[in-house]
N, C-alpha and C. Protein backbone atom coordinates (compact mmCIF):
# COMPACT_ATOMS: atom_id res chain seq x y z
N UNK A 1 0.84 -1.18 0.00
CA UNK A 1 0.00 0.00 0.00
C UNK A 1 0.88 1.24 0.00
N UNK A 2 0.44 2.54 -0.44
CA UNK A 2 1.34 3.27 -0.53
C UNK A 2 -0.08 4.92 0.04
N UNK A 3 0.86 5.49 0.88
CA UNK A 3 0.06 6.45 1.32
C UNK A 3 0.96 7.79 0.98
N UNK A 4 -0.63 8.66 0.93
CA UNK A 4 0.38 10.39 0.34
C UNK A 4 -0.56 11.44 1.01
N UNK A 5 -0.25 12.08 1.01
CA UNK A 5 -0.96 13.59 1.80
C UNK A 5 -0.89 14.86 0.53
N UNK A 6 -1.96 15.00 0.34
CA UNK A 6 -1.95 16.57 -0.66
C UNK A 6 -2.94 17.32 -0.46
N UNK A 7 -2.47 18.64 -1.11
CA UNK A 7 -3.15 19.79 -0.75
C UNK A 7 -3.88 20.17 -1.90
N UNK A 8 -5.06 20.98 -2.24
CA UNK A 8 -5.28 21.71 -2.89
C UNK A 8 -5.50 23.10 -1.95
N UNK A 9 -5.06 24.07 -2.74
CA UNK A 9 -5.17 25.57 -2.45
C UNK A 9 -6.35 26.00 -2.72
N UNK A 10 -6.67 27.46 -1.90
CA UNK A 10 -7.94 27.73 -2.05
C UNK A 10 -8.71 28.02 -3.31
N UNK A 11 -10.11 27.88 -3.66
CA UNK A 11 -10.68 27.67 -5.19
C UNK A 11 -9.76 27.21 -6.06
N UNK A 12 -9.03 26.03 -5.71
CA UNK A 12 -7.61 25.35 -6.60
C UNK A 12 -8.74 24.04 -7.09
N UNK A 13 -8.70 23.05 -7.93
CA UNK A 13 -8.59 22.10 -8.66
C UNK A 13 -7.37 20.57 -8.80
N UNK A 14 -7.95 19.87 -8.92
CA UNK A 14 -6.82 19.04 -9.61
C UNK A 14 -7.05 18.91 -11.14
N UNK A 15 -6.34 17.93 -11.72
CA UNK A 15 -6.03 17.99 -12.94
C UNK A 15 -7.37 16.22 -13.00
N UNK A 16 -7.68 16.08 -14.36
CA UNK A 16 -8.29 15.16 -14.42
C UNK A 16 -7.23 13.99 -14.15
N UNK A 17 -7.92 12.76 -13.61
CA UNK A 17 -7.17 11.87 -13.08
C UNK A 17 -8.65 10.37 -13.28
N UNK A 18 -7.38 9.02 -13.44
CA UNK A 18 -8.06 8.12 -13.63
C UNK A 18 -7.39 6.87 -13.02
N UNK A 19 -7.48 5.63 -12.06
CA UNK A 19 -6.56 5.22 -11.90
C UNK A 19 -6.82 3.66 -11.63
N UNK A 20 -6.15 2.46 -12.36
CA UNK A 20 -6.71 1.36 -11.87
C UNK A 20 -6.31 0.38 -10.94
N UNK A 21 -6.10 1.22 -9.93
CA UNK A 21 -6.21 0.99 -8.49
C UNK A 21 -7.04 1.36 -7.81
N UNK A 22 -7.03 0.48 -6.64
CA UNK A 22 -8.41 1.16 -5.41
C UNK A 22 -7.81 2.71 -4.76
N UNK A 23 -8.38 3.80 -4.53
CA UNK A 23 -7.68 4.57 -3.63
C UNK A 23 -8.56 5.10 -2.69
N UNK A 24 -8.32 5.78 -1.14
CA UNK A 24 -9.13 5.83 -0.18
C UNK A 24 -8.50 7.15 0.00
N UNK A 25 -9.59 7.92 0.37
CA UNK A 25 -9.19 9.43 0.86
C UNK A 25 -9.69 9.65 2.34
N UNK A 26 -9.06 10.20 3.22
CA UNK A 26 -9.96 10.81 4.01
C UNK A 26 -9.30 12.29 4.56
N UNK A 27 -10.02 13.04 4.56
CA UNK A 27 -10.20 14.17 4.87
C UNK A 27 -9.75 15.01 5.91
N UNK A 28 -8.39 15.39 6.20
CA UNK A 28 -7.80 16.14 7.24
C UNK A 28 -8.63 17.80 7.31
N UNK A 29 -8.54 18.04 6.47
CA UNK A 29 -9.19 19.85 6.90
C UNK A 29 -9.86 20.74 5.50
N UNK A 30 -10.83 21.26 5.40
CA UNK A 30 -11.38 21.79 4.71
C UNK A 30 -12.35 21.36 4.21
N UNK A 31 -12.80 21.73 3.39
CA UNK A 31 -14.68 21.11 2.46
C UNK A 31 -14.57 21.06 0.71
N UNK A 32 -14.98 20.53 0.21
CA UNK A 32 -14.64 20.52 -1.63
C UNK A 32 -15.79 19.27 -2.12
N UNK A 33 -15.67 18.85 -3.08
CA UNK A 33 -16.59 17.92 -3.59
C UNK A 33 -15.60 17.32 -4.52
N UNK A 34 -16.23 16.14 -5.34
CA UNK A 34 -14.91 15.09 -6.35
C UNK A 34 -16.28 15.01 -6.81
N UNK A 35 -15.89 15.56 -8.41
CA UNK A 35 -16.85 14.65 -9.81
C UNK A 35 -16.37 13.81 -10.22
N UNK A 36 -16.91 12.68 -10.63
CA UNK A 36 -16.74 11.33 -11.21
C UNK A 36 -17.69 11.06 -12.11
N UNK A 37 -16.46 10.33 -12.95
CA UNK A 37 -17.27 9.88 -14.44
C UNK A 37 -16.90 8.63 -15.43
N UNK A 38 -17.27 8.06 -15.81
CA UNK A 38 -16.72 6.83 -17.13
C UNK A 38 -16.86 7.93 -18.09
N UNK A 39 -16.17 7.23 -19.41
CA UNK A 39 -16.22 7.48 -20.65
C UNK A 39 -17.84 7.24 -21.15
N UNK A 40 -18.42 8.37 -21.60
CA UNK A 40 -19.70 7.96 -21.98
C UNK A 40 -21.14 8.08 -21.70
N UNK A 41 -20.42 8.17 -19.91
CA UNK A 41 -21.59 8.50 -19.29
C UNK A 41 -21.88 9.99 -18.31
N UNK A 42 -22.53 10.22 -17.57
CA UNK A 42 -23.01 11.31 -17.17
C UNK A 42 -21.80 11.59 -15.29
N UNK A 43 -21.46 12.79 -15.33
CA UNK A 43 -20.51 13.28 -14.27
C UNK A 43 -21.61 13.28 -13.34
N UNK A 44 -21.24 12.58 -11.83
CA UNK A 44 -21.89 12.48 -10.85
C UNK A 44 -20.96 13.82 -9.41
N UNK A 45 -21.22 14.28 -8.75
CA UNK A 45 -20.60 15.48 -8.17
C UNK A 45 -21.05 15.09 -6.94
N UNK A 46 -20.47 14.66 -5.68
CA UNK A 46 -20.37 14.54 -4.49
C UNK A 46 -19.55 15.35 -3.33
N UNK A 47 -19.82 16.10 -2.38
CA UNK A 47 -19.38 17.10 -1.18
C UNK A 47 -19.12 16.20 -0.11
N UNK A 48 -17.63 17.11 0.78
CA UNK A 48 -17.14 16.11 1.32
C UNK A 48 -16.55 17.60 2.18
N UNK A 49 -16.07 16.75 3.10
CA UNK A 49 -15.65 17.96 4.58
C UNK A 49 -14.31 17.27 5.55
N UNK A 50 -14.21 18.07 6.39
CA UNK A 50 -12.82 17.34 7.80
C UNK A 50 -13.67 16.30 7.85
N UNK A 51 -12.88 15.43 7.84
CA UNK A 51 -13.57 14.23 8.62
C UNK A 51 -14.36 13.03 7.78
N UNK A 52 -14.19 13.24 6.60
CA UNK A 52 -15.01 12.77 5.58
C UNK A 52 -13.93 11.28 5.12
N UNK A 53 -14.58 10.08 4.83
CA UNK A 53 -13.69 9.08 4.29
C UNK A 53 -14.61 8.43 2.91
N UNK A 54 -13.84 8.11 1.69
CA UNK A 54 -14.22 8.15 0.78
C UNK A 54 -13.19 6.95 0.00
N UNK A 55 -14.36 6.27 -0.99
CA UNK A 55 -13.30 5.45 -2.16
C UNK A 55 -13.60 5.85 -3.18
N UNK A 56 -13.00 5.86 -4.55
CA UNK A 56 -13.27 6.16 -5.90
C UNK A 56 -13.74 4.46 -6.27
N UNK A 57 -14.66 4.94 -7.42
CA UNK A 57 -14.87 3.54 -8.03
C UNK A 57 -13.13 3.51 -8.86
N UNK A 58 -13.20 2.41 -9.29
CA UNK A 58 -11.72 1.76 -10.09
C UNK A 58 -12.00 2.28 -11.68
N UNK A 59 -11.35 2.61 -11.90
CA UNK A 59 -10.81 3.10 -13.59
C UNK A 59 -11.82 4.53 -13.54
N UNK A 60 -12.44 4.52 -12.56
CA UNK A 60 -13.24 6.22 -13.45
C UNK A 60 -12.65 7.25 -13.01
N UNK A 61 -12.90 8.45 -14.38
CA UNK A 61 -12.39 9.63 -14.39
C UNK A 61 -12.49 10.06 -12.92
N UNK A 62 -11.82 11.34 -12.58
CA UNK A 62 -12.55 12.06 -11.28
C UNK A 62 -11.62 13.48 -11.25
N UNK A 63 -12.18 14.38 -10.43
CA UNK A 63 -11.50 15.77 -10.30
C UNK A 63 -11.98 16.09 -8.92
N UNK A 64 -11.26 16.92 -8.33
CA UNK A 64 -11.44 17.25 -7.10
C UNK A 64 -11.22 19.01 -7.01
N UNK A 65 -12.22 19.45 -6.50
CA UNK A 65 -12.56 20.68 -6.10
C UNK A 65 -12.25 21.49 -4.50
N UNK A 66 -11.56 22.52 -4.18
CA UNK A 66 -11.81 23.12 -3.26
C UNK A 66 -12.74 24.11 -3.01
N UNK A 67 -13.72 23.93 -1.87
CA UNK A 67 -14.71 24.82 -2.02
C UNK A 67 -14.51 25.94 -1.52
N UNK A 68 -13.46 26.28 -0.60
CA UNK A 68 -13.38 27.74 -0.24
C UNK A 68 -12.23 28.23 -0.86
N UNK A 69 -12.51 29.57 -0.23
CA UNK A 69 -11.52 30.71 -1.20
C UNK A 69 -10.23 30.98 -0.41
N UNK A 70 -10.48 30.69 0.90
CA UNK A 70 -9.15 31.15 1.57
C UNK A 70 -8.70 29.98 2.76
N UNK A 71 -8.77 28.94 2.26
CA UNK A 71 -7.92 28.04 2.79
C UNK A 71 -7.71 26.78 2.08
N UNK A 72 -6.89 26.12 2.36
CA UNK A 72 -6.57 24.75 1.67
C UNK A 72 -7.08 23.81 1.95
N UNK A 73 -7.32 22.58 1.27
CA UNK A 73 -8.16 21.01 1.43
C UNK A 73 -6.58 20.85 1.57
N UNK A 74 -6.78 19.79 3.20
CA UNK A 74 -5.65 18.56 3.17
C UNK A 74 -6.06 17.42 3.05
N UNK A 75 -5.63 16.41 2.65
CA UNK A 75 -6.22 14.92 2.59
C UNK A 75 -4.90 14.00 2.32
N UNK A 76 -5.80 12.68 3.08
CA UNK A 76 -4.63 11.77 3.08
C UNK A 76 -5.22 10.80 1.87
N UNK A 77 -4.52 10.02 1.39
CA UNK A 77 -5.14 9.26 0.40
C UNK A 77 -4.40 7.81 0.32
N UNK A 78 -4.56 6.51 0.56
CA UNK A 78 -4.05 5.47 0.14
C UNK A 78 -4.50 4.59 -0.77
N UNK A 79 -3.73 4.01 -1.23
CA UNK A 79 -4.09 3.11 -2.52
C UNK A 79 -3.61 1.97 -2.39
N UNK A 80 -3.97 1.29 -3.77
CA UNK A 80 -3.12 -0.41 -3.38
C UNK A 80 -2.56 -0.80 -4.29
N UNK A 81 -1.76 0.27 -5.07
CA UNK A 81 -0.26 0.56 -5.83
C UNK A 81 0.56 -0.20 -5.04
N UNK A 82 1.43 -0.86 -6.12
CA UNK A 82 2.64 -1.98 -5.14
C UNK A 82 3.52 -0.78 -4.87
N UNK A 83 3.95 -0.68 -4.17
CA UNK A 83 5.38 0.17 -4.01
C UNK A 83 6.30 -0.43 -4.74
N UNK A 84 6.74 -1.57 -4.80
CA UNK A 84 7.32 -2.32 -5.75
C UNK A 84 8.00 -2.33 -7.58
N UNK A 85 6.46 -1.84 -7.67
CA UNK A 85 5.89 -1.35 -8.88
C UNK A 85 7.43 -0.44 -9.63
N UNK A 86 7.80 0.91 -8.30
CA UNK A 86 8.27 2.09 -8.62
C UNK A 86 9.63 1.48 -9.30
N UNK A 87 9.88 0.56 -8.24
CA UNK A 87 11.88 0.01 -8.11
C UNK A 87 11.34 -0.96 -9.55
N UNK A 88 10.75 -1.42 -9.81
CA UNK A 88 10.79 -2.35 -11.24
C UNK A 88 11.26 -1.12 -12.04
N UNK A 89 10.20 -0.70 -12.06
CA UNK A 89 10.15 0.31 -13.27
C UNK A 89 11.35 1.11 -13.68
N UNK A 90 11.90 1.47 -12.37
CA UNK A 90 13.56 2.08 -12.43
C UNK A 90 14.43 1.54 -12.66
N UNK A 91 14.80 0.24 -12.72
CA UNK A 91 16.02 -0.28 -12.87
C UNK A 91 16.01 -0.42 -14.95
């Protein structure tokens, strides 16, 4: 398993993202929502806060939103990426 902590800045965004791994978020500080979507079909938009724990479905699109203007979303997020994975890939 591999765990990460990121920020978005205030009214900040992420970049579209898709991933076929499981990943789990939960929510250190602030409020925002994550749209999710397949190819094809219709963007579903869900709100989320401190304290909030969350999974993405597997392979679908998603983006993540900060809802306020003057502070940052922290969140922790783990997945079930081999760590392994990284050192193959490098050698």
């Amino acid at each position: 398993m591999r765990r990460h902590v990121a920020e978005i800045p205030g009214r900040g965004k992420t970049k579209f993202q898709r991933h076929t791994y499981e990943e789990t978020i939960y929510v250190l500080a602030g409020r925002g929502a994550t749209t999710l979507w397949y190819d094809g079909m219709k963007k579903h938009t869900f709100e989320w806060q401190e304290g909030s724990l969350f999974a993405l479905p597997l392979n679908c699109w998603y983006q993540r939103f900060n809802g306020q203007a003057d502070q940052p979303i922290r969140y922790v997020g783990v997945t079930k990426l081999p760590v392994h994975l990284f050192h193959v890939l490098s050698q």
